[in-house]
Protein backbone atom coordinates (compact mmCIF):
# COMPACT_ATOMS: atom_id res chain seq x y z
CA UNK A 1 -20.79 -47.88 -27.40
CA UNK A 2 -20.01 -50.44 -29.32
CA UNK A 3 -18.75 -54.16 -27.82
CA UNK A 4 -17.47 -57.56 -28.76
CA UNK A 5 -18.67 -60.67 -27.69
CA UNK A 6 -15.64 -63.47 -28.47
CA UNK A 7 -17.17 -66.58 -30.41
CA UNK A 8 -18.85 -67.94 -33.13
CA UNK A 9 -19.01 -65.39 -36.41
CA UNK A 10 -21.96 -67.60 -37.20
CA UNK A 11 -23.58 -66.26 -34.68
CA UNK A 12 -26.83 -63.98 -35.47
CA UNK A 13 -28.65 -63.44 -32.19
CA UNK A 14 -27.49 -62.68 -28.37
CA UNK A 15 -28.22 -65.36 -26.44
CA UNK A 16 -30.89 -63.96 -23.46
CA UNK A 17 -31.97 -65.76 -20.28
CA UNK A 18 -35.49 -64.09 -19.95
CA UNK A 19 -34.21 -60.20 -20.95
CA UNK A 20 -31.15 -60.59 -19.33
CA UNK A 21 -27.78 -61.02 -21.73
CA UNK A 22 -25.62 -63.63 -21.00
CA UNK A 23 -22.20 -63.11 -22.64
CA UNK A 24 -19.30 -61.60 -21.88
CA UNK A 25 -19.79 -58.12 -23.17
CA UNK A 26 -16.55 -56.45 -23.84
CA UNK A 27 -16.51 -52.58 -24.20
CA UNK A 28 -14.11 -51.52 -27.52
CA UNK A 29 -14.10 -47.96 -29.23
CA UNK A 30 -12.97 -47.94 -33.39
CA UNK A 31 -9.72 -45.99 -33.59
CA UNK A 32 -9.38 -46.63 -37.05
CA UNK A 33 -11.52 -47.72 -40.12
CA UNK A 34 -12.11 -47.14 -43.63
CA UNK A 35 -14.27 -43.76 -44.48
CA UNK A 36 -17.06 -45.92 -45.51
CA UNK A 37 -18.15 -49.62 -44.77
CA UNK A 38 -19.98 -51.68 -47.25
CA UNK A 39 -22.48 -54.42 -46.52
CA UNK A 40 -20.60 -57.69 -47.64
CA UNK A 41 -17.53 -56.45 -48.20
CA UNK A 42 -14.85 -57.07 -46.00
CA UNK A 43 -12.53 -54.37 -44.09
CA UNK A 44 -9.75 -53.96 -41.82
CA UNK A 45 -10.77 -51.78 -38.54
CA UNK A 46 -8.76 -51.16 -35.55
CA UNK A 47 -10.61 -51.72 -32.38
CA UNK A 48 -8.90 -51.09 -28.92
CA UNK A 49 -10.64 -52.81 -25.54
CA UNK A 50 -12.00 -50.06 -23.35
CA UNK A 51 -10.59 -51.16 -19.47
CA UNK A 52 -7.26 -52.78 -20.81
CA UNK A 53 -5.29 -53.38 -18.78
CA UNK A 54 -7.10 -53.02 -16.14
CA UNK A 55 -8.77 -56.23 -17.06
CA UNK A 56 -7.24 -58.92 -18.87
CA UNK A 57 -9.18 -60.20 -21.06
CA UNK A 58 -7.25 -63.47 -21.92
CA UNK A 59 -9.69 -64.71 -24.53
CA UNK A 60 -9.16 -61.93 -26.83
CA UNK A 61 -5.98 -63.41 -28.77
CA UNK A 62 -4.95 -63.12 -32.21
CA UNK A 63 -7.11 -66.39 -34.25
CA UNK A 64 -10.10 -65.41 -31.84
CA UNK A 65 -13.39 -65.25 -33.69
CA UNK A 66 -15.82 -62.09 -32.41
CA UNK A 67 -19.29 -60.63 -33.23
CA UNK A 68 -19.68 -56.80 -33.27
CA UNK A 69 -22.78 -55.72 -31.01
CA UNK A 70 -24.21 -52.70 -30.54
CA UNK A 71 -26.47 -53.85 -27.41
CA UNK A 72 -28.17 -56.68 -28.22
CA UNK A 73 -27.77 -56.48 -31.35
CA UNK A 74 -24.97 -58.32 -33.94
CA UNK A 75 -23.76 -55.63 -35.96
CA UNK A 76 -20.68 -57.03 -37.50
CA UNK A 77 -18.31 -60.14 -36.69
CA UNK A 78 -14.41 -60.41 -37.63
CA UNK A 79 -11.22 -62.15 -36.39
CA UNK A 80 -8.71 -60.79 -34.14
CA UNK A 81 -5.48 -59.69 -36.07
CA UNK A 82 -3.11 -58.65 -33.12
CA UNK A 83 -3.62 -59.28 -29.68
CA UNK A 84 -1.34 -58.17 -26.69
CA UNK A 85 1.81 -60.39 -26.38
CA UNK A 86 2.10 -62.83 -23.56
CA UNK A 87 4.24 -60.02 -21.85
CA UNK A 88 1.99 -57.32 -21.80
CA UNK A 89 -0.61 -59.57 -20.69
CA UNK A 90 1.46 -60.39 -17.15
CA UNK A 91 3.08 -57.31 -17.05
CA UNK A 92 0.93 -53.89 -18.69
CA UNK A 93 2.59 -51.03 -16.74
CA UNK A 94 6.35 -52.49 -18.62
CA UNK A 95 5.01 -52.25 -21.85
């Protein structure tokens, strides 16, 4: 399953304490994406967060900078396109 971890695209390892991750691991399945993904090219994939809206997960906003990890490991990074409005966020059962 694959997560986000919100922060640096620049970013090229997890960061461990001993074998213990430290970030915020948050759970997303693809709902849509190109038939094929290149190496260095760039594409436009829909993720949606697993336990929304269960949990809120306030830093996930549209500007916020992510790397794709699949465990431990950074499989991908990207920018967040669309993010629930302010609305949603406070109120998810009158959206």
């Amino acid at each position: 399953m694959p997560h986000i971890v919100i922060g640096e695209i620049q970013q090229r390892e997890a960061v461990r304490v001993g074998n213990s991750l430290t970030e915020k691991y948050l759970g997303v399945w693809v709902t849509d994406a190109p038939d094929e993904l290149l190496p260095g090219h760039t594409s436009e994939v829909t993720l949606k967060l697993m336990y929304w809206p269960e949990e809120r997960h306030t830093e996930v906003m549209a500007g916020a900078t992510f790397t794709l990890r699949e465990g431990p490991n950074i499989i991908g990074f990207g920018k967040v396109l669309n993010s629930p409005t302010p609305n949603e966020r406070e109120n998810p059962a009158q959206s």
